[in-house]
PDB file of N, CA and C in Angstrom:
ATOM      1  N   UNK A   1      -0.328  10.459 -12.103  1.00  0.00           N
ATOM      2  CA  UNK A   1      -0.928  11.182 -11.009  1.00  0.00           C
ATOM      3  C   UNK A   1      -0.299  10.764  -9.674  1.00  0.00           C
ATOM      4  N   UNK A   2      -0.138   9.584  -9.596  1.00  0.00           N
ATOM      5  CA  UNK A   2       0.795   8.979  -8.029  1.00  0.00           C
ATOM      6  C   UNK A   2       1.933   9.605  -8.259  1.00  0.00           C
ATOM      7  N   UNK A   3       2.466   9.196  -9.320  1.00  0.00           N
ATOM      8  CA  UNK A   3       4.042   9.489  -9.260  1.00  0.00           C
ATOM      9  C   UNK A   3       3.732  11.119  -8.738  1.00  0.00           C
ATOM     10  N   UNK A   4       2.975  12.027  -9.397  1.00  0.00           N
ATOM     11  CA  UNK A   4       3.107  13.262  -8.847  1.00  0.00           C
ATOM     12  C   UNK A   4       3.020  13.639  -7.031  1.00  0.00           C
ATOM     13  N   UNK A   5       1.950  13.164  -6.871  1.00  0.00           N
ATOM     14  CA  UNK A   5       1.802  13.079  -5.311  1.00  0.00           C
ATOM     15  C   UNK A   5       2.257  11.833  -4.449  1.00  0.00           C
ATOM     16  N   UNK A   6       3.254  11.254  -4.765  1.00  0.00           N
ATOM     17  CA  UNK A   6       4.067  10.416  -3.648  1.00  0.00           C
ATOM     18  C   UNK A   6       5.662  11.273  -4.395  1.00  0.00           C
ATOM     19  N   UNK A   7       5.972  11.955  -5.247  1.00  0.00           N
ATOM     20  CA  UNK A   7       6.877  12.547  -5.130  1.00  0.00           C
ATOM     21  C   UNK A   7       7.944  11.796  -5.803  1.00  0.00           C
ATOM     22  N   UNK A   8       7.648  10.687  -6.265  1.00  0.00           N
ATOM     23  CA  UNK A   8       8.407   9.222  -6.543  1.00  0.00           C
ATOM     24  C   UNK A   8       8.137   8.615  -7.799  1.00  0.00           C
ATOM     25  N   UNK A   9       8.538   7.580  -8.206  1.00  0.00           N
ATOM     26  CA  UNK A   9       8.099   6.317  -9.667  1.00  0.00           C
ATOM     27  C   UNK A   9       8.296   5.379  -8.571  1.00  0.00           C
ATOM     28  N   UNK A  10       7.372   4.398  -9.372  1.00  0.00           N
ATOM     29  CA  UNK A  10       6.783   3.369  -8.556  1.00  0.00           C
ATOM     30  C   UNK A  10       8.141   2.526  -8.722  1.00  0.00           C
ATOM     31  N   UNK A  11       8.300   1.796  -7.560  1.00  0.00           N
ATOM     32  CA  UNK A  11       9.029   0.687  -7.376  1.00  0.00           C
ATOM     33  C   UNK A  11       8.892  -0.697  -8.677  1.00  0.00           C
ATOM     34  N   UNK A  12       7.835  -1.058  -8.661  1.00  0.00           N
ATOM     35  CA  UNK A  12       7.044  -2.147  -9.755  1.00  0.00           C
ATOM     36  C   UNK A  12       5.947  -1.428 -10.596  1.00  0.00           C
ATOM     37  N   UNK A  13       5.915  -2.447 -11.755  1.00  0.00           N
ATOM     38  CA  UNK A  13       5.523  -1.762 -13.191  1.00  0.00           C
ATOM     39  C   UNK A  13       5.060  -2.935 -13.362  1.00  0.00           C
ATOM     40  N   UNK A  14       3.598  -3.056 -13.732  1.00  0.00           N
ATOM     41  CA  UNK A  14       3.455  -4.542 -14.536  1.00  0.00           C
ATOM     42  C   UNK A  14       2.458  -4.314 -15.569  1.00  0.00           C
ATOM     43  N   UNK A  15       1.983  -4.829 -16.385  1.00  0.00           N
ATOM     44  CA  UNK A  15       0.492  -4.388 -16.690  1.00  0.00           C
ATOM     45  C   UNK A  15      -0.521  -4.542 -16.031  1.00  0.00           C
ATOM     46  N   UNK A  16      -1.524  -3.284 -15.961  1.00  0.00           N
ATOM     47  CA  UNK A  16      -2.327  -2.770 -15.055  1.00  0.00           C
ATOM     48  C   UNK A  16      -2.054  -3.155 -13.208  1.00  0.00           C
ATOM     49  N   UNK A  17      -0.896  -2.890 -12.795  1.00  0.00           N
ATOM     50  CA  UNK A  17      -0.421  -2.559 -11.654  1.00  0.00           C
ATOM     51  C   UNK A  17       0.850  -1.830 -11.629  1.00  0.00           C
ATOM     52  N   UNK A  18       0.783  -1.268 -10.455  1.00  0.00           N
ATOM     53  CA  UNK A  18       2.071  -0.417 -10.013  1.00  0.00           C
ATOM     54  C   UNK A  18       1.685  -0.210  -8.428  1.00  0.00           C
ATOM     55  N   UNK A  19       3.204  -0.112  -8.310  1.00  0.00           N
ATOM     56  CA  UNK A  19       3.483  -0.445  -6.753  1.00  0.00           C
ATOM     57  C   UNK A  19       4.347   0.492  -6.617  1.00  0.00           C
ATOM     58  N   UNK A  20       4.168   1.392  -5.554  1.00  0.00           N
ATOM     59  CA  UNK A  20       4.692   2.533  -4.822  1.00  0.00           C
ATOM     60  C   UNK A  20       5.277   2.299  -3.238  1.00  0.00           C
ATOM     61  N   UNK A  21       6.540   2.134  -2.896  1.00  0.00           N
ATOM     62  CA  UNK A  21       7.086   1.729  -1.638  1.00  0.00           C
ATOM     63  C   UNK A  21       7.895   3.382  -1.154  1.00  0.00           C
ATOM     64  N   UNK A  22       6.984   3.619  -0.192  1.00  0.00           N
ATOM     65  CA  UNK A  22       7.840   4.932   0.385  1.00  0.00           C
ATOM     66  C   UNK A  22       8.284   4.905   1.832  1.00  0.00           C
ATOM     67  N   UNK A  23       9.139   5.266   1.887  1.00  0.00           N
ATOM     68  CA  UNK A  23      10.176   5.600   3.247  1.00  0.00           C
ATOM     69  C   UNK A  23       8.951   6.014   4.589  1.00  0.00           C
ATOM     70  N   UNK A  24       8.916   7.504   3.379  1.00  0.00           N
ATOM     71  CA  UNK A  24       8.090   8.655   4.870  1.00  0.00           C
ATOM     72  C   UNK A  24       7.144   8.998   4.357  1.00  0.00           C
ATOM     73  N   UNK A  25       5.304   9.022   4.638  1.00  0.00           N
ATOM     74  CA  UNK A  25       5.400   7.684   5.380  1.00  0.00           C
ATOM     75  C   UNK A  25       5.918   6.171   4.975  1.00  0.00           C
ATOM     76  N   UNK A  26       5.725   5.403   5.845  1.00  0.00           N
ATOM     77  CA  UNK A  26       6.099   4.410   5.820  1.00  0.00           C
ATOM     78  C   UNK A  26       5.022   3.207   4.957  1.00  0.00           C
ATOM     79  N   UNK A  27       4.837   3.956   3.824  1.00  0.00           N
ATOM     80  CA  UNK A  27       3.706   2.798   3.095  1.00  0.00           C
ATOM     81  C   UNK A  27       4.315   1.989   1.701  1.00  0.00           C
ATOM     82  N   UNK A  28       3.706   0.912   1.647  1.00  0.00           N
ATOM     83  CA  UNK A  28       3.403   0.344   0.579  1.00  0.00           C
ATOM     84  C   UNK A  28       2.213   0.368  -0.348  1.00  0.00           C
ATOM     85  N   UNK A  29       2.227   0.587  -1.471  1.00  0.00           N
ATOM     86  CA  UNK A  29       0.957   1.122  -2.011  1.00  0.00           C
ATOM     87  C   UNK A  29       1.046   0.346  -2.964  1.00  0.00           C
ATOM     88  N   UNK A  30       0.167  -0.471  -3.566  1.00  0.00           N
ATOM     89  CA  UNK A  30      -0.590  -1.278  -4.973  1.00  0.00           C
ATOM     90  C   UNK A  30      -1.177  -0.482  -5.549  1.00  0.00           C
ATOM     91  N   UNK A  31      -1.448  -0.204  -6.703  1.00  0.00           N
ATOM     92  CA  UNK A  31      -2.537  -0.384  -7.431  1.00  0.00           C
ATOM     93  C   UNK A  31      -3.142  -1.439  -8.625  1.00  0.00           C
ATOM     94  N   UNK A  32      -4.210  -1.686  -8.765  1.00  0.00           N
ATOM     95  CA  UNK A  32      -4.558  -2.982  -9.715  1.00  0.00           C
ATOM     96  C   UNK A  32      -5.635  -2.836 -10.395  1.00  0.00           C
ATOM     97  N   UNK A  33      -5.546  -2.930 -11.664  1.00  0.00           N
ATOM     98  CA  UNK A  33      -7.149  -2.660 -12.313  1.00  0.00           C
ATOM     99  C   UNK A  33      -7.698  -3.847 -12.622  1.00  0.00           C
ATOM    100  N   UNK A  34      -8.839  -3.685 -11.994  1.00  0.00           N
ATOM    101  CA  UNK A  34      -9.979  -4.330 -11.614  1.00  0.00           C
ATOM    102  C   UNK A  34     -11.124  -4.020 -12.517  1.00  0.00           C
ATOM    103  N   UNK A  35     -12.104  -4.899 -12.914  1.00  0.00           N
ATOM    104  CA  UNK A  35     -13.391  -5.061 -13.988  1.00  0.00           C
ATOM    105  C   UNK A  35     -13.891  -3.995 -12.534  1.00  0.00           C
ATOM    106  N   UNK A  36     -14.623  -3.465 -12.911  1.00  0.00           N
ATOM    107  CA  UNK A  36     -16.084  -2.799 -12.060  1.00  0.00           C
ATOM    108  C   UNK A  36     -16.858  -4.143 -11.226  1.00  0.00           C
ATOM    109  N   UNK A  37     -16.934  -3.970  -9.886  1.00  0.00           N
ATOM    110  CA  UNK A  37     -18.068  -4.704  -9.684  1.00  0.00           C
ATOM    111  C   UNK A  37     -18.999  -4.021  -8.677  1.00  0.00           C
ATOM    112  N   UNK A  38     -19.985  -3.869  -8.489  1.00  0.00           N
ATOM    113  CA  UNK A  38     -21.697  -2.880  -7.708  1.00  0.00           C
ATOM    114  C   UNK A  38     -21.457  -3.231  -6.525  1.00  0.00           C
ATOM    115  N   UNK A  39     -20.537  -4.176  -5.849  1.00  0.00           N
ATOM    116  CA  UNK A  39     -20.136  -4.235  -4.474  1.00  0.00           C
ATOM    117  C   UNK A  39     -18.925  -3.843  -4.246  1.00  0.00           C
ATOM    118  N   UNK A  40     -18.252  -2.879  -4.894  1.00  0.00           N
ATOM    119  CA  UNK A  40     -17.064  -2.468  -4.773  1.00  0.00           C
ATOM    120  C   UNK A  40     -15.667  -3.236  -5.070  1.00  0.00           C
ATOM    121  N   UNK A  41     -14.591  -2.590  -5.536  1.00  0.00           N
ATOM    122  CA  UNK A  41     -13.460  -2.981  -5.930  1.00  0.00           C
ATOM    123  C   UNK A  41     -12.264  -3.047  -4.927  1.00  0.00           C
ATOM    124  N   UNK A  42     -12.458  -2.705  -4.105  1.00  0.00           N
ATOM    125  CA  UNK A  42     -11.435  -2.511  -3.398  1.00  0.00           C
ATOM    126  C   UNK A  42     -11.034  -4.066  -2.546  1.00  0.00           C
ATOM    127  N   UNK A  43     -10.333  -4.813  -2.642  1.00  0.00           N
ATOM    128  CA  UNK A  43     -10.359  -6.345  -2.186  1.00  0.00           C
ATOM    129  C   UNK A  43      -9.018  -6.417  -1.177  1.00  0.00           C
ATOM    130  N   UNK A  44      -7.878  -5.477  -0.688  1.00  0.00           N
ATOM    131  CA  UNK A  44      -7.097  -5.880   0.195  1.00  0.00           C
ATOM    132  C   UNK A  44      -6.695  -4.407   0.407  1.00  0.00           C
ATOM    133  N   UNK A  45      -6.054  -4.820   1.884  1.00  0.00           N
ATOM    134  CA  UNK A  45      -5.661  -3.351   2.605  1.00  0.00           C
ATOM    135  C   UNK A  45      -4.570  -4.423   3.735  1.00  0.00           C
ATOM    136  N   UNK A  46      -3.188  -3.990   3.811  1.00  0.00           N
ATOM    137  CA  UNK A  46      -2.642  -4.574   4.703  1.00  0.00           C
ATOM    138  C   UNK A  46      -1.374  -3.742   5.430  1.00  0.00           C
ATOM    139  N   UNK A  47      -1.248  -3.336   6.226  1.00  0.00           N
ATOM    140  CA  UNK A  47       0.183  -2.744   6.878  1.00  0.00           C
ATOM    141  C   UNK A  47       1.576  -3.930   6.673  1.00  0.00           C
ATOM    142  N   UNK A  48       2.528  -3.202   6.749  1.00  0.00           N
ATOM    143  CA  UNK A  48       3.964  -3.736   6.946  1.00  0.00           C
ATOM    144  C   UNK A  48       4.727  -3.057   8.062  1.00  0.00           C
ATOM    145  N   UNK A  49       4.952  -3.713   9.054  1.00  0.00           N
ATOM    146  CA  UNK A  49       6.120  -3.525   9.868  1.00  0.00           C
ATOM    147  C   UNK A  49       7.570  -4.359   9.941  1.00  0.00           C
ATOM    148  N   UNK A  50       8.198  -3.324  10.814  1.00  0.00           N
ATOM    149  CA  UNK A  50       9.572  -3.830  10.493  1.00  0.00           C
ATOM    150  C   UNK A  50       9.749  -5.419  11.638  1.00  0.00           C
ATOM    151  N   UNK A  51       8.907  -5.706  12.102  1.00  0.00           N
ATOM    152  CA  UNK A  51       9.135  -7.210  12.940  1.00  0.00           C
ATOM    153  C   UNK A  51       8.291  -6.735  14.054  1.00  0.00           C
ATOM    154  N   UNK A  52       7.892  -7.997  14.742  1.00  0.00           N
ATOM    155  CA  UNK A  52       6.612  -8.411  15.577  1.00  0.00           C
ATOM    156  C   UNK A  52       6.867  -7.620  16.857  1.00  0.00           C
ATOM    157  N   UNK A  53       7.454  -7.150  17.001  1.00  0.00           N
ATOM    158  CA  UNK A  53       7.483  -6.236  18.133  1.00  0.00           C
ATOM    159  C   UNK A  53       7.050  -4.674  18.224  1.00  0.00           C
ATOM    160  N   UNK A  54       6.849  -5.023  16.843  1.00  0.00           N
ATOM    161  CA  UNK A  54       6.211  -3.419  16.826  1.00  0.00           C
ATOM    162  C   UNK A  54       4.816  -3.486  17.075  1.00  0.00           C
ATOM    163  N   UNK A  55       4.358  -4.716  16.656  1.00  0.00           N
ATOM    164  CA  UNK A  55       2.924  -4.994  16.294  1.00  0.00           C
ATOM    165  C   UNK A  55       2.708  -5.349  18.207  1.00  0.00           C
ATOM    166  N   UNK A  56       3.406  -6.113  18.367  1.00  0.00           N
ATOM    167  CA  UNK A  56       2.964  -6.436  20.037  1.00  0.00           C
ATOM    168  C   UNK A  56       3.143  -4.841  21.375  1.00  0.00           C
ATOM    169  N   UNK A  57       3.976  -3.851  20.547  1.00  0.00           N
ATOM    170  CA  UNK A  57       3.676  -2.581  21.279  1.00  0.00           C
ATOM    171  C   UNK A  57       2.634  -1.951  21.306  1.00  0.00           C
ATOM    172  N   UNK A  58       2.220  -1.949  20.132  1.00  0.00           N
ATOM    173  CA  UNK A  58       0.694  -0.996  19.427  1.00  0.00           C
ATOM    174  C   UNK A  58      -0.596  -1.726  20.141  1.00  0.00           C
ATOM    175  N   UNK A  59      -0.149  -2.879  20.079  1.00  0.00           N
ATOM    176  CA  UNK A  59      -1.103  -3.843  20.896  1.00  0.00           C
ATOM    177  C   UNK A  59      -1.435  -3.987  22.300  1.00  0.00           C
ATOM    178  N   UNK A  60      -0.166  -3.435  23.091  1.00  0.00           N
ATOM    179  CA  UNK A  60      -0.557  -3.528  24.266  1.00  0.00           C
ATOM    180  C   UNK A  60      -0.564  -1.708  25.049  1.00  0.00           C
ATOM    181  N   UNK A  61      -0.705  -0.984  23.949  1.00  0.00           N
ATOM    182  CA  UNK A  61      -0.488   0.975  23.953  1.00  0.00           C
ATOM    183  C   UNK A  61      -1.908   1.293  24.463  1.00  0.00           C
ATOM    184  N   UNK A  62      -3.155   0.582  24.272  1.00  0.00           N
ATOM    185  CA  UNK A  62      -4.333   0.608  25.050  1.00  0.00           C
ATOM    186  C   UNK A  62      -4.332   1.420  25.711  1.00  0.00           C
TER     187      UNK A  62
END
C-alpha cells in the first residue's frame, strides 16, 4: 500500500519494518509493528534537515 502511494519501494526492509526515504517531499518515513496498546502506538515522530541552519531560519521566520 506505501509502495503504491509514495510511488517508490522502501529504502529498508527488515522484519516488521520498512523505511521509505523520499526526495519530494522531503520525508523519511518508518514503519514498525507494534503489539496494540489502549494508549496508543504511535511512539516517535522526528524531522530531518539538511544542517542547523535551516532549523535556526524556521526559528527565527516568527
Amino acid at each position: 500500500m506505501y509502495t503504491s502511494f509514495f510511488g517508490q519501494e522502501p529504502t529498508k526492509v527488515k522484519e516488521n519494518y520498512a523505511k521509505f526515504e523520499l526526495e519530494e517531499p522531503a520525508l523519511h518515513f518508518s514503519l514498525n509493528v507494534r503489539p496494540f496498546n489502549k494508549d496508543g502506538i504511535l511512539n516517535h515522530l522526528g524531522f530531518q534537515v539538511n544542517n542547523t541552519e535551516e532549523v535556526r531560519a524556521l526559528d527565527s521566520s516568527d
